[in-house]
N, C-alpha and C. Protein backbone atom coordinates (compact mmCIF):
# COMPACT_ATOMS: atom_id res chain seq x y z
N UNK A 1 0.85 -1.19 0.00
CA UNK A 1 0.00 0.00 0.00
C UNK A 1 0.89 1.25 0.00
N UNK A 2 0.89 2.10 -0.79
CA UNK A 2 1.43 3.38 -0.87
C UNK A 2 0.84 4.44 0.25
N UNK A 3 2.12 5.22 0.25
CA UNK A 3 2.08 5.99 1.51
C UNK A 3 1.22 7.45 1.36
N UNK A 4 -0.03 7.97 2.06
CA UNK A 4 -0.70 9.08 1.53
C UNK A 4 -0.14 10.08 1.35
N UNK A 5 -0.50 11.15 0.26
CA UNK A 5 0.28 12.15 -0.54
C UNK A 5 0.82 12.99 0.64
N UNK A 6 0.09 13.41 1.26
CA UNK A 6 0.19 14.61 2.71
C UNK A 6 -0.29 13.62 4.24
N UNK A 7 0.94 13.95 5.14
CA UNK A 7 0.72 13.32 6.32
C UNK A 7 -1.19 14.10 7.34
N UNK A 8 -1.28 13.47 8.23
CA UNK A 8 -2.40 13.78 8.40
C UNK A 8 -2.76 14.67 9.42
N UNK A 9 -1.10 15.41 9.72
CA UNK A 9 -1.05 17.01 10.36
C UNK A 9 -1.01 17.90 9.06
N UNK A 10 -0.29 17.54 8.07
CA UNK A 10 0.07 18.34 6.88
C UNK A 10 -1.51 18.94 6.87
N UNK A 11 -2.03 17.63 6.38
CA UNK A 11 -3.91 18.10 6.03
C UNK A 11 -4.62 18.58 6.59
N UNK A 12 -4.54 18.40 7.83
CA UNK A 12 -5.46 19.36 8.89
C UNK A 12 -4.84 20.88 9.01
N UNK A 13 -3.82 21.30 8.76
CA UNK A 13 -3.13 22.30 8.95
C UNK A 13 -3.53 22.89 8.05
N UNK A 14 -3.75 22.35 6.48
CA UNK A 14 -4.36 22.83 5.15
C UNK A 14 -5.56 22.92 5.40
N UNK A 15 -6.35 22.72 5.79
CA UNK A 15 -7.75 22.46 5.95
C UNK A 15 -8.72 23.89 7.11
N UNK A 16 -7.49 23.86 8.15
CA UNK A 16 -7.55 24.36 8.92
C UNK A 16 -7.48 25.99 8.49
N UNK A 17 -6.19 26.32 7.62
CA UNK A 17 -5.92 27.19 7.22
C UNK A 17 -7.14 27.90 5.97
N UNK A 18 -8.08 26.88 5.34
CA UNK A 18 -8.79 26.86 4.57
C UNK A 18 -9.81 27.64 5.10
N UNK A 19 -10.29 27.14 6.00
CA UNK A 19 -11.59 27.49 7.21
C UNK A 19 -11.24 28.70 7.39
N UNK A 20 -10.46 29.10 7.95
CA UNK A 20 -10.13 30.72 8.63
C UNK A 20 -9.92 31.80 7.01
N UNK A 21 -9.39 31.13 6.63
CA UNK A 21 -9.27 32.39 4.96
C UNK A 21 -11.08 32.22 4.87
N UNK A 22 -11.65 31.65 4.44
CA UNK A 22 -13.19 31.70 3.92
C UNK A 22 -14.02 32.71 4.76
N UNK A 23 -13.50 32.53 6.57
CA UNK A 23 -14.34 32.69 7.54
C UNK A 23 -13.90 34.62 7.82
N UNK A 24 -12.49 34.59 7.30
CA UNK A 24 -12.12 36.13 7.37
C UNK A 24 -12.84 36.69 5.98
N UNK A 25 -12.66 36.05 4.96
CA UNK A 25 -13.30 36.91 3.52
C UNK A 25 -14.56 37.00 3.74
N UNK A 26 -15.79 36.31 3.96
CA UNK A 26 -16.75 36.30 4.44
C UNK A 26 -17.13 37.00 5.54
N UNK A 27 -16.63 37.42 6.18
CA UNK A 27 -16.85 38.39 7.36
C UNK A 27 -16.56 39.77 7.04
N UNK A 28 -15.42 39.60 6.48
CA UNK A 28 -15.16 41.30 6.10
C UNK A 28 -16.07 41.59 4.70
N UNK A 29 -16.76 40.78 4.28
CA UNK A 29 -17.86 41.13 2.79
C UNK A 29 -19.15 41.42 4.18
N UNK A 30 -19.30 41.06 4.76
CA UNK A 30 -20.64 41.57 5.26
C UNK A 30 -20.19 42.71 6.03
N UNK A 31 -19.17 43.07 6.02
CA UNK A 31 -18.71 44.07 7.34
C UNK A 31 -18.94 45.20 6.02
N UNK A 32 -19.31 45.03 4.87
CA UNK A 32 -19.43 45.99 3.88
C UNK A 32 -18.33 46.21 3.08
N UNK A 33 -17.56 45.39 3.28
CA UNK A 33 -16.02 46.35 2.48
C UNK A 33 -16.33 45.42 1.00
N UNK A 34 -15.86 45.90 0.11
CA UNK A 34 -15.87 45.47 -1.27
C UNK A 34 -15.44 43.74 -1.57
N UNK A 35 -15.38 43.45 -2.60
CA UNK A 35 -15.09 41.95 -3.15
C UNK A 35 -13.40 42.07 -3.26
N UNK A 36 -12.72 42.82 -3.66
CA UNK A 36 -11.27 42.58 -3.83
C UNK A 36 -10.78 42.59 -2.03
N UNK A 37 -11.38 43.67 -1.19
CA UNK A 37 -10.59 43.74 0.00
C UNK A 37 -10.91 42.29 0.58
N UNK A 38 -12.25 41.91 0.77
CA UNK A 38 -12.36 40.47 1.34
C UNK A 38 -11.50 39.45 0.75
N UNK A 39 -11.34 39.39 -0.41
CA UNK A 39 -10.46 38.52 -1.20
C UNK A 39 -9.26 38.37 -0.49
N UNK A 40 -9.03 39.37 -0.39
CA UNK A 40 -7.40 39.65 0.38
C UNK A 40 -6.90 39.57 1.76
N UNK A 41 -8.14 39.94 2.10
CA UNK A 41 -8.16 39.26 3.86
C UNK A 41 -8.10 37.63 4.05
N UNK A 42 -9.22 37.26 2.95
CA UNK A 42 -9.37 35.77 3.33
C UNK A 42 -8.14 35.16 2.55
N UNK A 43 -7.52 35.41 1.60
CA UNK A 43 -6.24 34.75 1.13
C UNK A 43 -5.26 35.26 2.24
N UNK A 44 -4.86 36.22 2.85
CA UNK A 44 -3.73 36.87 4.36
C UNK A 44 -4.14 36.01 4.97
N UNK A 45 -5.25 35.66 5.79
CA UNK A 45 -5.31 34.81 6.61
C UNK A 45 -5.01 33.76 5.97
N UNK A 46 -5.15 32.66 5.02
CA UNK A 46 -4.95 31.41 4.89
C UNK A 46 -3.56 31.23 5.01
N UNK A 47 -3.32 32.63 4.59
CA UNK A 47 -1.63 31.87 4.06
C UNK A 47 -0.82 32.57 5.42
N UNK A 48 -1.39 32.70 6.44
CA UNK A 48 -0.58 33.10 8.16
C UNK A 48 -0.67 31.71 8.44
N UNK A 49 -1.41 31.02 7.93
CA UNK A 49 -1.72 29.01 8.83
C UNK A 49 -0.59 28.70 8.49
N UNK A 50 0.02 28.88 7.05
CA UNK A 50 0.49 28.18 6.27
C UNK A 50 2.32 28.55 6.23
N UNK A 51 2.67 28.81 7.29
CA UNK A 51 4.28 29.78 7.20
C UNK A 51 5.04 29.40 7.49
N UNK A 52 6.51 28.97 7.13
CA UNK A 52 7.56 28.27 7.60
C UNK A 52 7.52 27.79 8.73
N UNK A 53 7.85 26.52 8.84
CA UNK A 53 7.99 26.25 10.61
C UNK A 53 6.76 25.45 10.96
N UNK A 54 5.77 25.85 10.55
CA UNK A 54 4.34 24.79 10.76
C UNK A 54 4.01 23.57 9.92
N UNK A 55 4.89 23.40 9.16
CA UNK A 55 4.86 21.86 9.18
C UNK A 55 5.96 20.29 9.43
């Protein structure tokens, strides 16, 4: 049996990081601010999960 692509901290860490980008872009679109600024919040946050050292 071959070994899975990503260990199963790797994935939760991705997953994890997934949740919080959606949950910041989505929040700051109802907070009123435009479609590009939410964009950019919720991609900043995903990619703070995602930063040297955490995996």
């Amino acid at each position: 049996m071959d070994e899975p692509l990503l260990s199963l901290r790797t994935t939760l860490v991705f997953l994890l990081a997934l949740l919080a980008g959606t949950t910041a872009g989505t929040l700051t679109a109802l907070a009123g601010e435009g479609t590009p600024h939410s964009l950019l919040a919720g991609l900043a946050d995903a990619d703070a999960g995602e930063g040297p050292g955490n995996g």
